[in-house]
Protein backbone atom coordinates (compact mmCIF):
# COMPACT_ATOMS: atom_id res chain seq x y z
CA UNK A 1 -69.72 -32.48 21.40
CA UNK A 2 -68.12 -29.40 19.51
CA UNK A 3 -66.58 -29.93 16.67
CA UNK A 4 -63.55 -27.79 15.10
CA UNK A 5 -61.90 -26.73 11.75
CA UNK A 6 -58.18 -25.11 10.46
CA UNK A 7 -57.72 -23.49 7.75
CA UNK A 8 -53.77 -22.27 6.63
CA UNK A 9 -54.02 -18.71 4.43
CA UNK A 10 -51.54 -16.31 3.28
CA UNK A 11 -50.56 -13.75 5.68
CA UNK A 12 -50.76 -10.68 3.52
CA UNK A 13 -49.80 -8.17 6.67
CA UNK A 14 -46.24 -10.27 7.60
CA UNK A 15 -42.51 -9.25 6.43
CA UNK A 16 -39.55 -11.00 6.42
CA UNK A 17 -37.42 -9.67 9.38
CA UNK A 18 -33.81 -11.30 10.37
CA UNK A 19 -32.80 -11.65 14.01
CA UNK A 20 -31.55 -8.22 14.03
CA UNK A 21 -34.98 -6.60 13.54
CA UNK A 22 -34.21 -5.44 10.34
CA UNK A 23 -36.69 -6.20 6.97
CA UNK A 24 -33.29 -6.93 5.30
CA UNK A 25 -30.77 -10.01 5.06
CA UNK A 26 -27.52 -9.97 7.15
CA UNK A 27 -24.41 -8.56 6.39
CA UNK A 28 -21.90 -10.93 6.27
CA UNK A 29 -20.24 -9.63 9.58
CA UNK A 30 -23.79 -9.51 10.83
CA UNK A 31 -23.98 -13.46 9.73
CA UNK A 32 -20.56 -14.29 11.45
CA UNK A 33 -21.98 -13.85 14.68
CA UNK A 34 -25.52 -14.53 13.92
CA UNK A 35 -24.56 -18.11 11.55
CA UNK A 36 -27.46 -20.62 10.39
CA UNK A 37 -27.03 -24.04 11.52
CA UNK A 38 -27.92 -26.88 9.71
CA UNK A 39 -26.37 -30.66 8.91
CA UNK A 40 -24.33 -30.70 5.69
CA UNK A 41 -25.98 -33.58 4.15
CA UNK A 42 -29.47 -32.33 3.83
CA UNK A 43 -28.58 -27.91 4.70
CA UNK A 44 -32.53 -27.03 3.88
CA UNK A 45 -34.52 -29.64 5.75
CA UNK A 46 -34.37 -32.48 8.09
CA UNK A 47 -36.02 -33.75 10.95
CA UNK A 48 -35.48 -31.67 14.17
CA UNK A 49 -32.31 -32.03 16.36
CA UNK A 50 -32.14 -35.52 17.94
CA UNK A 51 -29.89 -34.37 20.22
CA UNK A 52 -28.65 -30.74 21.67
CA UNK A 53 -25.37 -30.54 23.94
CA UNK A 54 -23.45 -27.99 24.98
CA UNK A 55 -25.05 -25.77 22.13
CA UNK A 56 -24.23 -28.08 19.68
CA UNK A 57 -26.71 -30.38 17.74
CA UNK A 58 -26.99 -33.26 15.76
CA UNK A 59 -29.62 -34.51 13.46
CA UNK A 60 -32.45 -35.89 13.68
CA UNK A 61 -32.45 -38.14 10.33
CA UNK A 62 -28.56 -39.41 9.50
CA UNK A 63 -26.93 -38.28 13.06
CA UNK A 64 -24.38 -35.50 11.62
CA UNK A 65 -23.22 -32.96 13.89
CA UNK A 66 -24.90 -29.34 12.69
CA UNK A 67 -22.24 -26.89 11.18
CA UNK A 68 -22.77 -23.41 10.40
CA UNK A 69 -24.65 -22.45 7.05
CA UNK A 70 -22.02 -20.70 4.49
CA UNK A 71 -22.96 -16.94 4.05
CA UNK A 72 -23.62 -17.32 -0.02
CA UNK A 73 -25.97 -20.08 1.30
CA UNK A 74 -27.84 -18.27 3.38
CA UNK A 75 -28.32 -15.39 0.67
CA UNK A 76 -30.22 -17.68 -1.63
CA UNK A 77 -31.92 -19.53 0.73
CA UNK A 78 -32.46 -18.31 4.50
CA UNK A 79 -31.80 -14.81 4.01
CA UNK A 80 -33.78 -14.54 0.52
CA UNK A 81 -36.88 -12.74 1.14
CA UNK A 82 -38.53 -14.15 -1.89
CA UNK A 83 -37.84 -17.61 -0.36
CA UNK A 84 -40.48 -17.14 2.86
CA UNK A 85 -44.50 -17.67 2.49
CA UNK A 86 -46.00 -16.04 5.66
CA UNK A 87 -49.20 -18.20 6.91
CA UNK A 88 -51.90 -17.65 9.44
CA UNK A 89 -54.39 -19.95 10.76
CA UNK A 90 -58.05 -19.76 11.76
CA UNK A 91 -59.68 -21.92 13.84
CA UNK A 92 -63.44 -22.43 14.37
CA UNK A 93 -66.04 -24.15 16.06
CA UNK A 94 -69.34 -25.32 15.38
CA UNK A 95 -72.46 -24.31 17.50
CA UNK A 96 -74.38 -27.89 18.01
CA UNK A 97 -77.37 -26.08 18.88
CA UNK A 98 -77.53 -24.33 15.00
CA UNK A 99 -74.48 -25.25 12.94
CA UNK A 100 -73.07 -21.92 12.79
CA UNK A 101 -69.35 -21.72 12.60
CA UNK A 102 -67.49 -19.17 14.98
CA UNK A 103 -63.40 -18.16 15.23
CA UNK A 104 -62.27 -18.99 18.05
CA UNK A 105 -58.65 -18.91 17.51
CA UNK A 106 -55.76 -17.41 14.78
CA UNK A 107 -51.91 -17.49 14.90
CA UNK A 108 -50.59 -15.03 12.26
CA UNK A 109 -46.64 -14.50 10.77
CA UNK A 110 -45.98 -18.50 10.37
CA UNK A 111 -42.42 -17.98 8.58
CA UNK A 112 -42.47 -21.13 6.47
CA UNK A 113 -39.86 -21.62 3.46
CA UNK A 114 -41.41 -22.19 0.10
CA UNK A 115 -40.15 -25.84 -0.38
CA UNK A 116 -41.41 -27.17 3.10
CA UNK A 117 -42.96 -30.38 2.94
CA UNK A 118 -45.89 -29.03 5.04
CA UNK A 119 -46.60 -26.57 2.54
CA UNK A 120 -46.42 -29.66 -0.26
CA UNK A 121 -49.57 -31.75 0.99
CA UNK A 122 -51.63 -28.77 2.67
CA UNK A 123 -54.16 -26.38 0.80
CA UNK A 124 -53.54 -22.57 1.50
CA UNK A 125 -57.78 -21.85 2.07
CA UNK A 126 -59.30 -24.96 2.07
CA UNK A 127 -61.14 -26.03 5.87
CA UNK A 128 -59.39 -29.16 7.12
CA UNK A 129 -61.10 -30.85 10.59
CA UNK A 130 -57.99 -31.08 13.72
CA UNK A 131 -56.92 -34.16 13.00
CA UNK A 132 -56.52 -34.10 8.79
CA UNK A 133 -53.78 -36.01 7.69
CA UNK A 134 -52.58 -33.34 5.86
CA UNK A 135 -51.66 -31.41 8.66
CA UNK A 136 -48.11 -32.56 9.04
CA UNK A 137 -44.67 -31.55 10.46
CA UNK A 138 -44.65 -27.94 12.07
CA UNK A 139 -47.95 -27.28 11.17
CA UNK A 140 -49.15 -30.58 13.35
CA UNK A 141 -47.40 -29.42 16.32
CA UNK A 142 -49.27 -25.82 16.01
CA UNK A 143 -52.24 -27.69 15.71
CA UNK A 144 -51.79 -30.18 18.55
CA UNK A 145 -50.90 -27.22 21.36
CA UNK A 146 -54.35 -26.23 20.51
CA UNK A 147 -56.51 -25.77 23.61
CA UNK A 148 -59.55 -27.09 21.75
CA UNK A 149 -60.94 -30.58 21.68
């Protein structure tokens, strides 16, 4: 049976970009019609959505309806280029017939902020087999649409 690896390294070649296409942060007109949601009692991290209706959502840790991001918020967090780590991933498998390791898959320009909780238990470099515990959150999911295994 094959067996895989993941490793997580900086993504030298990626730039921050905004929704607009631009390498730039928002204008604040630009934000009014472009706002960050997020819930007010935890803005820069929670669990996903538990629910979505009508556009709205609510989330996924206390319940608390989503409301839009204030624009000075956004500056120093969202919108702050300094505040994004860009990741790739390589994947590779192992030949049982000689050992020899082989790519067989990479996802490059992971936009991750730089106090994610993935990013606080994983090591940028180091090889880590499919199913590492350290592989958490956003990172997990990446890993389990994987068509290897």
């Amino acid at each position: 049976m094959a067996k895989f690896r993941i490793r997580f390294v900086i993504d030298d070649d990626a730039q921050f970009e905004e929704c607009n296409g631009e390498s730039r942060p928002l204008t604040e007109a630009e934000y009014a019609e472009n706002a960050y949601r997020a819930c007010p009692n935890h803005p820069r991290g929670s669990e996903a959505p538990d629910r979505v209706e009508n556009g709205n959502a609510w989330c996924g840790d206390c319940g608390t309806k989503y409301a839009d991001v204030p624009y000075a918020d956004y500056l120093d967090y969202q919108g702050n280029p300094d505040r994004h780590i860009y990741l790739g991933y390589e994947v590779q498998e192992q030949c049982v017939c000689c050992s020899t390791w082989t790519t067989t898959d990479s996802l490059w320009s992971i936009d991750m902020m730089d106090d994610s909780p993935e990013l606080r238990v994983l090591s940028i470099g180091v090889w880590y087999d499919l199913l590492a515990p350290e592989i958490t959150g956003y990172f997990r999911n990446l890993v389990d649409e994987l068509e290897v295994r």
